[in-house]
PDB file of N, CA and C in Angstrom:
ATOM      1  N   UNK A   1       2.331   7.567-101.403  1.00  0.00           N
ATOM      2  CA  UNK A   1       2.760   8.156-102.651  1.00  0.00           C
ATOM      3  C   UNK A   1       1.629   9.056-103.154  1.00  0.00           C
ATOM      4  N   UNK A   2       1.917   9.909-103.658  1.00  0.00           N
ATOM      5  CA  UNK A   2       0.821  11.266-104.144  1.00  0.00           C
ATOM      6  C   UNK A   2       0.716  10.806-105.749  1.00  0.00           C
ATOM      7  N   UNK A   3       0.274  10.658-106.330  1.00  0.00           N
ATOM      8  CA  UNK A   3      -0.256  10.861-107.959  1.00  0.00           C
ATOM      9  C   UNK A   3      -1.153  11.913-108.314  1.00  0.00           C
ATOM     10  N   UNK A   4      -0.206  12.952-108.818  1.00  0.00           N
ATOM     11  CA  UNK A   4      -0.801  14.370-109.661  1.00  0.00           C
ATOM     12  C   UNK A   4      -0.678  14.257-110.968  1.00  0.00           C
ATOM     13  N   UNK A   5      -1.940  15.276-111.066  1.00  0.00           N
ATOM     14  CA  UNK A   5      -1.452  15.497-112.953  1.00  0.00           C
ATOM     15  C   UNK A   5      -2.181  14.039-113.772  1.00  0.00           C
ATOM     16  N   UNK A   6      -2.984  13.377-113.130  1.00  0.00           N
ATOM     17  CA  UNK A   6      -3.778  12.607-114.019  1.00  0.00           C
ATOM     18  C   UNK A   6      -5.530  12.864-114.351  1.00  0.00           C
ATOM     19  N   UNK A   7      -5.695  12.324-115.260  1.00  0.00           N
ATOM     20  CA  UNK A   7      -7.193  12.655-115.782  1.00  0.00           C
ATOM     21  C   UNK A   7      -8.227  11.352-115.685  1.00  0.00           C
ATOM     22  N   UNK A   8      -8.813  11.406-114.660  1.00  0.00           N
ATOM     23  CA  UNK A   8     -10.487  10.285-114.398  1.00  0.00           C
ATOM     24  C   UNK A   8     -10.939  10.548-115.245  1.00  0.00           C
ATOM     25  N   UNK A   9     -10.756   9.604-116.255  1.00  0.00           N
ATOM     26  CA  UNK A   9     -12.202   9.521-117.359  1.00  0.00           C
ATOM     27  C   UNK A   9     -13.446   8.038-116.980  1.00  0.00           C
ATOM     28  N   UNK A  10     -14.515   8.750-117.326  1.00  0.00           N
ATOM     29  CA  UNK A  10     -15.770   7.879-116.823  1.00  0.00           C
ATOM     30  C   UNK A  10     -16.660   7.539-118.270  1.00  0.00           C
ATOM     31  N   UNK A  11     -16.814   6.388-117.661  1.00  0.00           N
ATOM     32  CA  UNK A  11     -17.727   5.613-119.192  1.00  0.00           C
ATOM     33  C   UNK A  11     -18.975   5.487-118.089  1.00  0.00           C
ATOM     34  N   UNK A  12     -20.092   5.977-118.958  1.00  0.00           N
ATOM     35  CA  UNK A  12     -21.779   5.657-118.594  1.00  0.00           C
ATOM     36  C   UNK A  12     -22.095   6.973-117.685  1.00  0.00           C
ATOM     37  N   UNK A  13     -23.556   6.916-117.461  1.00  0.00           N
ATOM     38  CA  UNK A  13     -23.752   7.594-116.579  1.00  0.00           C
ATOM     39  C   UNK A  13     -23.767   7.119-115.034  1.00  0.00           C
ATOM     40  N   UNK A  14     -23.622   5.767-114.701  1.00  0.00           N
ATOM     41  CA  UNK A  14     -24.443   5.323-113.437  1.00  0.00           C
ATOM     42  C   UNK A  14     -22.699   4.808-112.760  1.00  0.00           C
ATOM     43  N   UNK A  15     -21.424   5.275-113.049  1.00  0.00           N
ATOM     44  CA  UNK A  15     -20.154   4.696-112.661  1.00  0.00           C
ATOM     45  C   UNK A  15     -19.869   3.303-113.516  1.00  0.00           C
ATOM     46  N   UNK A  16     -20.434   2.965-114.197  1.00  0.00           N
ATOM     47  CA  UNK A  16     -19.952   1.814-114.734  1.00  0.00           C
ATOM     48  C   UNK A  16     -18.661   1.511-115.014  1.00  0.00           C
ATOM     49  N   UNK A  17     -17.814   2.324-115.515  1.00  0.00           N
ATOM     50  CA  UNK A  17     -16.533   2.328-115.534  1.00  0.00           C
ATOM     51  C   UNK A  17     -15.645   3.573-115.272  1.00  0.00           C
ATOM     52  N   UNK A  18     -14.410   3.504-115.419  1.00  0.00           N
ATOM     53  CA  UNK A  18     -13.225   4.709-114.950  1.00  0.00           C
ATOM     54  C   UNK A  18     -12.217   4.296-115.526  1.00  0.00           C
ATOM     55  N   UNK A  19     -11.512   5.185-116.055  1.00  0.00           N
ATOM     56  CA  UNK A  19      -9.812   4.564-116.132  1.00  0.00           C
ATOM     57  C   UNK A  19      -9.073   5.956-115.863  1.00  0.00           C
ATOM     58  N   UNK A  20      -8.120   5.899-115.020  1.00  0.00           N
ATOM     59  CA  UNK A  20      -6.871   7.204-114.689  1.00  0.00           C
ATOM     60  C   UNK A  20      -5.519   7.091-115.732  1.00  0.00           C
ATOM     61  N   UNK A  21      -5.956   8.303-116.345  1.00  0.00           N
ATOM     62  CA  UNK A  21      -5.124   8.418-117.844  1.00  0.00           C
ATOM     63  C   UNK A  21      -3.629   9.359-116.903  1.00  0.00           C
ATOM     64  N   UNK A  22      -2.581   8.857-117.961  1.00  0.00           N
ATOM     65  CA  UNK A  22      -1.528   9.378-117.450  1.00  0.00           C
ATOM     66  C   UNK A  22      -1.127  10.691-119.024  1.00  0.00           C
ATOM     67  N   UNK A  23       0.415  10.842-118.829  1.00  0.00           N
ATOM     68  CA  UNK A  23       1.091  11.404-119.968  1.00  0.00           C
ATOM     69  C   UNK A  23       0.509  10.166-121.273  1.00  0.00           C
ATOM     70  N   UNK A  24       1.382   8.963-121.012  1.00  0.00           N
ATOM     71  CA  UNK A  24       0.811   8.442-122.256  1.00  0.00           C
ATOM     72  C   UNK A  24       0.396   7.437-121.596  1.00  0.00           C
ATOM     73  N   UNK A  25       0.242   6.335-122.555  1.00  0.00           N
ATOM     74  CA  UNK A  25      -0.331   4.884-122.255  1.00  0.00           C
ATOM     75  C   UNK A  25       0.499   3.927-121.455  1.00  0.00           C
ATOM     76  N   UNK A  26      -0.469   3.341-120.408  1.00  0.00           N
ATOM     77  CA  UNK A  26       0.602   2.533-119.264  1.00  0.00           C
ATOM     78  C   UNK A  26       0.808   3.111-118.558  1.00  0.00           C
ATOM     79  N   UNK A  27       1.500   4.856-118.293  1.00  0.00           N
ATOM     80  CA  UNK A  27       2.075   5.218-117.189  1.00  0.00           C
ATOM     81  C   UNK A  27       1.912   5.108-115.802  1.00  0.00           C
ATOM     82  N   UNK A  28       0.143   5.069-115.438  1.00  0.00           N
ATOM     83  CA  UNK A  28      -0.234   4.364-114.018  1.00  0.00           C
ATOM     84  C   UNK A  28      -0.078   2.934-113.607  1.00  0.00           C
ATOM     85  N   UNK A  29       0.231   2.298-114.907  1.00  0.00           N
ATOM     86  CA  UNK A  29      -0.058   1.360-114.924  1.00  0.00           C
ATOM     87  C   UNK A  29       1.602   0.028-114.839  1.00  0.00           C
ATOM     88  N   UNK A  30       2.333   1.066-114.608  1.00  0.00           N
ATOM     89  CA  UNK A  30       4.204   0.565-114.533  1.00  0.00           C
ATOM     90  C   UNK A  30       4.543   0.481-115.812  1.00  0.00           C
ATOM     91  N   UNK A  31       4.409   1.602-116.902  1.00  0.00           N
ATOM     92  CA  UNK A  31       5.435   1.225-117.550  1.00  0.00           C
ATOM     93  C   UNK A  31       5.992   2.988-117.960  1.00  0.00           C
ATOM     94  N   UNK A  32       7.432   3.218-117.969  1.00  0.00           N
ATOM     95  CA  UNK A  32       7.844   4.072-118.607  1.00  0.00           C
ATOM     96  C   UNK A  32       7.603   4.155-120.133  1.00  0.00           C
ATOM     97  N   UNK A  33       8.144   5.474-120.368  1.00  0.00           N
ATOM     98  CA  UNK A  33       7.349   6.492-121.390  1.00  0.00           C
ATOM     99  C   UNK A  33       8.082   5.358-122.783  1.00  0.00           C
ATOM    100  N   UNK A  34       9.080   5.051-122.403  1.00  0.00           N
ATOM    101  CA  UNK A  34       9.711   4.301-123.761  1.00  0.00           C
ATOM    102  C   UNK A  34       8.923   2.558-123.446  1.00  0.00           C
ATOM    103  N   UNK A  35       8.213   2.098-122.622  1.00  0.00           N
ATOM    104  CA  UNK A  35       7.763   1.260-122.420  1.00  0.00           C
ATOM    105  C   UNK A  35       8.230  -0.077-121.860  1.00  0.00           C
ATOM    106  N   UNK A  36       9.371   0.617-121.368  1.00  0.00           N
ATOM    107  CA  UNK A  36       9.753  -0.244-119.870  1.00  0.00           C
ATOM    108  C   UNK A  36       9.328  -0.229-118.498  1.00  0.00           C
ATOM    109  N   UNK A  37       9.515  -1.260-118.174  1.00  0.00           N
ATOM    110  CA  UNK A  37       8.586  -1.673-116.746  1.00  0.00           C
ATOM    111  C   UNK A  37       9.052  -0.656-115.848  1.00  0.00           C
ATOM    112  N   UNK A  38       8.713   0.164-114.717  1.00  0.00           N
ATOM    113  CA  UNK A  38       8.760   1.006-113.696  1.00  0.00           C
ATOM    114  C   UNK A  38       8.549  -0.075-112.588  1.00  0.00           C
ATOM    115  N   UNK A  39       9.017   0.551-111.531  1.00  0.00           N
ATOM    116  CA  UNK A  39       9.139  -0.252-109.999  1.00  0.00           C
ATOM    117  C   UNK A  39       8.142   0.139-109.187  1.00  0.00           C
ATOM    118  N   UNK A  40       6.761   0.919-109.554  1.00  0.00           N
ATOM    119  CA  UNK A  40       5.880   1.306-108.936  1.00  0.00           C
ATOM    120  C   UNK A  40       4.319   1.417-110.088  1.00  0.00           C
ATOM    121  N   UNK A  41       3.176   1.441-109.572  1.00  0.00           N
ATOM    122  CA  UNK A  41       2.276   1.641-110.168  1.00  0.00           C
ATOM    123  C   UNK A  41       0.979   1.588-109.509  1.00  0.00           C
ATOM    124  N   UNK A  42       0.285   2.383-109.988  1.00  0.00           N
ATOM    125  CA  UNK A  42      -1.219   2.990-109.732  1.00  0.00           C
ATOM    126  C   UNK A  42      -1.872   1.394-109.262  1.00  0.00           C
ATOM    127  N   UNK A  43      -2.082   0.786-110.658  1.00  0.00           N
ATOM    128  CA  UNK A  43      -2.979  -0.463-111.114  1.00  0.00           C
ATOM    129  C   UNK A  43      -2.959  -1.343-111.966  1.00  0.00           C
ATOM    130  N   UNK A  44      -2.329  -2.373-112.091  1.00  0.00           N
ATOM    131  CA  UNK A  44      -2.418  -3.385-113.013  1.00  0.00           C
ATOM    132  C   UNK A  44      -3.607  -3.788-113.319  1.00  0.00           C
ATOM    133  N   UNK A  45      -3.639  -4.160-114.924  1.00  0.00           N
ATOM    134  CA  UNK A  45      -4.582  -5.475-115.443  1.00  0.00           C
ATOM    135  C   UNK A  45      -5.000  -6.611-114.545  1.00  0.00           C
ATOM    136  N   UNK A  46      -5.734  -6.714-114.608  1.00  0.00           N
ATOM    137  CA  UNK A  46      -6.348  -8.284-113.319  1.00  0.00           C
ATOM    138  C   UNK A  46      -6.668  -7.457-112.021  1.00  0.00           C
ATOM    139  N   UNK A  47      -5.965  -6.117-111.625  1.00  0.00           N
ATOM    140  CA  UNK A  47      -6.132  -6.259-109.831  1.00  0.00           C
ATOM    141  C   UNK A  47      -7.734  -5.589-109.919  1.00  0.00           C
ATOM    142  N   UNK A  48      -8.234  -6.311-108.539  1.00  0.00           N
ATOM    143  CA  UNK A  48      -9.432  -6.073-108.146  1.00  0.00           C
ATOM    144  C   UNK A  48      -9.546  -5.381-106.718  1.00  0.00           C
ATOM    145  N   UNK A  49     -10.293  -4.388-107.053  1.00  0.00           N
ATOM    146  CA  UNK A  49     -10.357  -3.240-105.625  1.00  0.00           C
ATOM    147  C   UNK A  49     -12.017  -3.259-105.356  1.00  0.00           C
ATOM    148  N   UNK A  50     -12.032  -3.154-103.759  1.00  0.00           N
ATOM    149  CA  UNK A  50     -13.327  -2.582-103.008  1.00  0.00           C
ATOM    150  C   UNK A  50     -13.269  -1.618-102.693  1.00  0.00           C
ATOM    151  N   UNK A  51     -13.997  -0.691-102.412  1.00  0.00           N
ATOM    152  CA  UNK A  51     -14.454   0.735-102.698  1.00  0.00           C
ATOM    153  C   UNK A  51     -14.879   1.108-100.830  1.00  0.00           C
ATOM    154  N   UNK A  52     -14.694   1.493-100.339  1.00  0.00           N
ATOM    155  CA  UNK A  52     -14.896   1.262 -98.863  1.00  0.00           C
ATOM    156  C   UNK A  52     -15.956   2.755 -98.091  1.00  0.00           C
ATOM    157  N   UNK A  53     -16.498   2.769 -97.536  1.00  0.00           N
ATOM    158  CA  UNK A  53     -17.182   3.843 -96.841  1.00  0.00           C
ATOM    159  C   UNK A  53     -17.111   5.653 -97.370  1.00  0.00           C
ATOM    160  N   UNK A  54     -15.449   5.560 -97.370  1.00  0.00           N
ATOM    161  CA  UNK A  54     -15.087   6.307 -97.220  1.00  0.00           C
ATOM    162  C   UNK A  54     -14.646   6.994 -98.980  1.00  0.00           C
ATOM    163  N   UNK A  55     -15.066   6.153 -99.425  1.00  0.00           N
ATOM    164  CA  UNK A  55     -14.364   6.231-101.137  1.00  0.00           C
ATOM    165  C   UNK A  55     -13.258   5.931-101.478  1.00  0.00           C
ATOM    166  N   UNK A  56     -12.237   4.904 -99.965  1.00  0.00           N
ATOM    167  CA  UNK A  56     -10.697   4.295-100.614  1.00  0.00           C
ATOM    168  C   UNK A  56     -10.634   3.056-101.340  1.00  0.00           C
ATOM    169  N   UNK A  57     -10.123   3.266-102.332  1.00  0.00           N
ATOM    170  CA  UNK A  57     -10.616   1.619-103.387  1.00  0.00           C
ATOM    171  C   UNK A  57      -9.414   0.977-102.637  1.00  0.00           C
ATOM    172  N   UNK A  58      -9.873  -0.159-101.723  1.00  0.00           N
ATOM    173  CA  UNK A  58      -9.033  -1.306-101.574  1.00  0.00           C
ATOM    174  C   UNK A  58      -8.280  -2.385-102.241  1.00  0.00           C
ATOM    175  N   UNK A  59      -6.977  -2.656-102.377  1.00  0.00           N
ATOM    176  CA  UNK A  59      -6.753  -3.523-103.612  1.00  0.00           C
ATOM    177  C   UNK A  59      -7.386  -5.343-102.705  1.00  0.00           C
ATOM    178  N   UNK A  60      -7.644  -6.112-103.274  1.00  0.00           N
ATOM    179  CA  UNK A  60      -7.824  -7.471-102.729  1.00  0.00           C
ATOM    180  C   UNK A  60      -7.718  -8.463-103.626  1.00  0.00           C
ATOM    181  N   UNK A  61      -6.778  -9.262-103.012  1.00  0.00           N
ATOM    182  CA  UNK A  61      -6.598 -10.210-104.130  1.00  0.00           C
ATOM    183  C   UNK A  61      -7.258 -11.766-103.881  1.00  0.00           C
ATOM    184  N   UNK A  62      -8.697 -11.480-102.637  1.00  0.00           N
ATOM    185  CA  UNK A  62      -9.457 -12.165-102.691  1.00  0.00           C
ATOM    186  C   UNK A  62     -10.971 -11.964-103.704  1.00  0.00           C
ATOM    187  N   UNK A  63     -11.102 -12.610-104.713  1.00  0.00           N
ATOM    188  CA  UNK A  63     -12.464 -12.031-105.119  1.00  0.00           C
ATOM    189  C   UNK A  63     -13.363 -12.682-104.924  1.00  0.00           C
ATOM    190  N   UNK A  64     -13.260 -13.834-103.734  1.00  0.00           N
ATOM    191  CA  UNK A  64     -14.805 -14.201-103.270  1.00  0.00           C
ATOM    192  C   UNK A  64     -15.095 -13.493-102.065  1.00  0.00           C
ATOM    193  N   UNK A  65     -14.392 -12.637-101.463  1.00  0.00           N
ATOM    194  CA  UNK A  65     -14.526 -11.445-100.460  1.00  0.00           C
ATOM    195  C   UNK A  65     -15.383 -10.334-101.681  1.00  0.00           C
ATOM    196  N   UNK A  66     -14.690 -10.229-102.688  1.00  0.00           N
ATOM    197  CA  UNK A  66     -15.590  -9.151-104.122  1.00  0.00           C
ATOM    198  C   UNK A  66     -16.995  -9.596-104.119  1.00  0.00           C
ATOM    199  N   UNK A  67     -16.810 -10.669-104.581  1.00  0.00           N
ATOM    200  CA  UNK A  67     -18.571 -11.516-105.008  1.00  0.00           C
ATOM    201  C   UNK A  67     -19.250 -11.389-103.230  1.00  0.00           C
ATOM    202  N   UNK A  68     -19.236 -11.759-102.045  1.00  0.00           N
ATOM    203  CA  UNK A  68     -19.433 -11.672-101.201  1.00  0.00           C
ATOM    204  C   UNK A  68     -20.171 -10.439-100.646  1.00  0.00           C
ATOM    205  N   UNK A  69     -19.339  -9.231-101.034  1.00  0.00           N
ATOM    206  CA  UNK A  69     -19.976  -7.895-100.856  1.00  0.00           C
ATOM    207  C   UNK A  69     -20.775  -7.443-101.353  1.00  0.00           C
ATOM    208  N   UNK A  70     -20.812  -7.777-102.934  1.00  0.00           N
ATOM    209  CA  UNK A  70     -21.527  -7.404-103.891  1.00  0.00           C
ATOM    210  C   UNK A  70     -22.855  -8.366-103.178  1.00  0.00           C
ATOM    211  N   UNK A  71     -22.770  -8.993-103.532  1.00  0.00           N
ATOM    212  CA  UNK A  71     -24.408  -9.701-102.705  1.00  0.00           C
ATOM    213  C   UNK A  71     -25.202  -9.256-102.033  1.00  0.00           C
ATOM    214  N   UNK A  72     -23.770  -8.914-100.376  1.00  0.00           N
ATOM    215  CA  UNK A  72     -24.213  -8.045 -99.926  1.00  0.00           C
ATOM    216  C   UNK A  72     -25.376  -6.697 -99.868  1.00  0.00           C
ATOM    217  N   UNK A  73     -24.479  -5.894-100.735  1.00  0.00           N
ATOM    218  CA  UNK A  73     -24.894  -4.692-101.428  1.00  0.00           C
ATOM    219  C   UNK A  73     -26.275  -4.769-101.373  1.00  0.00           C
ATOM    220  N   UNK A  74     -26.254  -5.779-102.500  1.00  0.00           N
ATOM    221  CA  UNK A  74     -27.332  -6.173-103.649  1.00  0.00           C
ATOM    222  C   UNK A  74     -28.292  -6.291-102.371  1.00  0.00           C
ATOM    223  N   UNK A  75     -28.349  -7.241-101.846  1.00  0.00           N
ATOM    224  CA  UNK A  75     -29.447  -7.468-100.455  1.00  0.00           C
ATOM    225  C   UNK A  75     -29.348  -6.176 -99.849  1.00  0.00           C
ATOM    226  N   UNK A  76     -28.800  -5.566 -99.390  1.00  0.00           N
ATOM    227  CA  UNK A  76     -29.423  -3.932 -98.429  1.00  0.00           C
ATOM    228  C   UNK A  76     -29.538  -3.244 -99.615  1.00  0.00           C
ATOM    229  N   UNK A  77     -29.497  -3.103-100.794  1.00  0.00           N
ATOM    230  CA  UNK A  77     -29.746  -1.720-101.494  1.00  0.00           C
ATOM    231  C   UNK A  77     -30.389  -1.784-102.998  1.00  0.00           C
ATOM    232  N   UNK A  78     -31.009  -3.295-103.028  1.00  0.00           N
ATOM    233  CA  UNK A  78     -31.644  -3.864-104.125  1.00  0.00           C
ATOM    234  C   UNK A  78     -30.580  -3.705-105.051  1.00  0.00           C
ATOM    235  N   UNK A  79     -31.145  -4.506-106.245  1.00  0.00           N
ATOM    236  CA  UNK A  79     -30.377  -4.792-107.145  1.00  0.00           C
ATOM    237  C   UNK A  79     -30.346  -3.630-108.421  1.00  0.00           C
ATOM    238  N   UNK A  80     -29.437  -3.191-108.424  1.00  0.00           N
ATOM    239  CA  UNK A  80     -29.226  -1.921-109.113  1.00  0.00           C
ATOM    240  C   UNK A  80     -27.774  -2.334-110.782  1.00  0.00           C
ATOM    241  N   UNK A  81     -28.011  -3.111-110.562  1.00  0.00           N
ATOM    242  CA  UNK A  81     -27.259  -3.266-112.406  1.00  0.00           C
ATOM    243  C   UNK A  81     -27.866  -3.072-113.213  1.00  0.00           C
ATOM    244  N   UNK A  82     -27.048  -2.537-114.330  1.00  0.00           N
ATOM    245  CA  UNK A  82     -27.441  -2.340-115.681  1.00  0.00           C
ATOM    246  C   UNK A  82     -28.263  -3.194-116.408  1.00  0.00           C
ATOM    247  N   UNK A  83     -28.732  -3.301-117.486  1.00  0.00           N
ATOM    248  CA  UNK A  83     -29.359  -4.683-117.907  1.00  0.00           C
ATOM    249  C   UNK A  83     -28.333  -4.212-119.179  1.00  0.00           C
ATOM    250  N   UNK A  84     -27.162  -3.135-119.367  1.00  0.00           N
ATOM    251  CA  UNK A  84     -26.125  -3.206-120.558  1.00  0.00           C
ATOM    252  C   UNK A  84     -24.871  -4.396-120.035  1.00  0.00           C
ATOM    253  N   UNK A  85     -24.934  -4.525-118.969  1.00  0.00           N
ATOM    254  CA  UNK A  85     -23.958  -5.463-118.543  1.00  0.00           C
ATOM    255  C   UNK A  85     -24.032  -6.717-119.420  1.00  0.00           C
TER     256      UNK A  85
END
């Protein structure tokens, strides 16, 4: 599925956050414009994605595979969090 016509907005300087804005509120997110549920969507509340080599955010609905990587990370590329976290 292609998704055009939306706007990446970014909070912080270092990626800390993102959200993909639609027409209005919800629309990536399954709900039509009058605020009924749609049969497709970008990203729900709760889902958790990995970010992969290549820049494809993976959805996974394991998050000790999440915590796992992040460790990872953290061990090859030192520990690089905020201290705003």
């Amino acid at each position: 599925m292609m998704w055009i016509d939306y706007v990446v907005e970014s909070a912080g300087a270092k990626g800390q956050a993102f959200r993909v804005k639609g027409d209005w509120d919800g629309e990536v997110m399954g709900y039509a414009q009058d605020g009924t549920p749609k049969d497709h969507w970008l990203y729900k509340p709760g889902d958790v994605f990995i970010v992969n080599e290549h820049g494809w955010l993976r959805k996974t609905d394991e998050l000790t595979t999440l915590l796992r990587k992040y460790e990872e990370g953290k061990k090859q590329n030192g520990d690089r969090s905020s201290s705003s976290d």
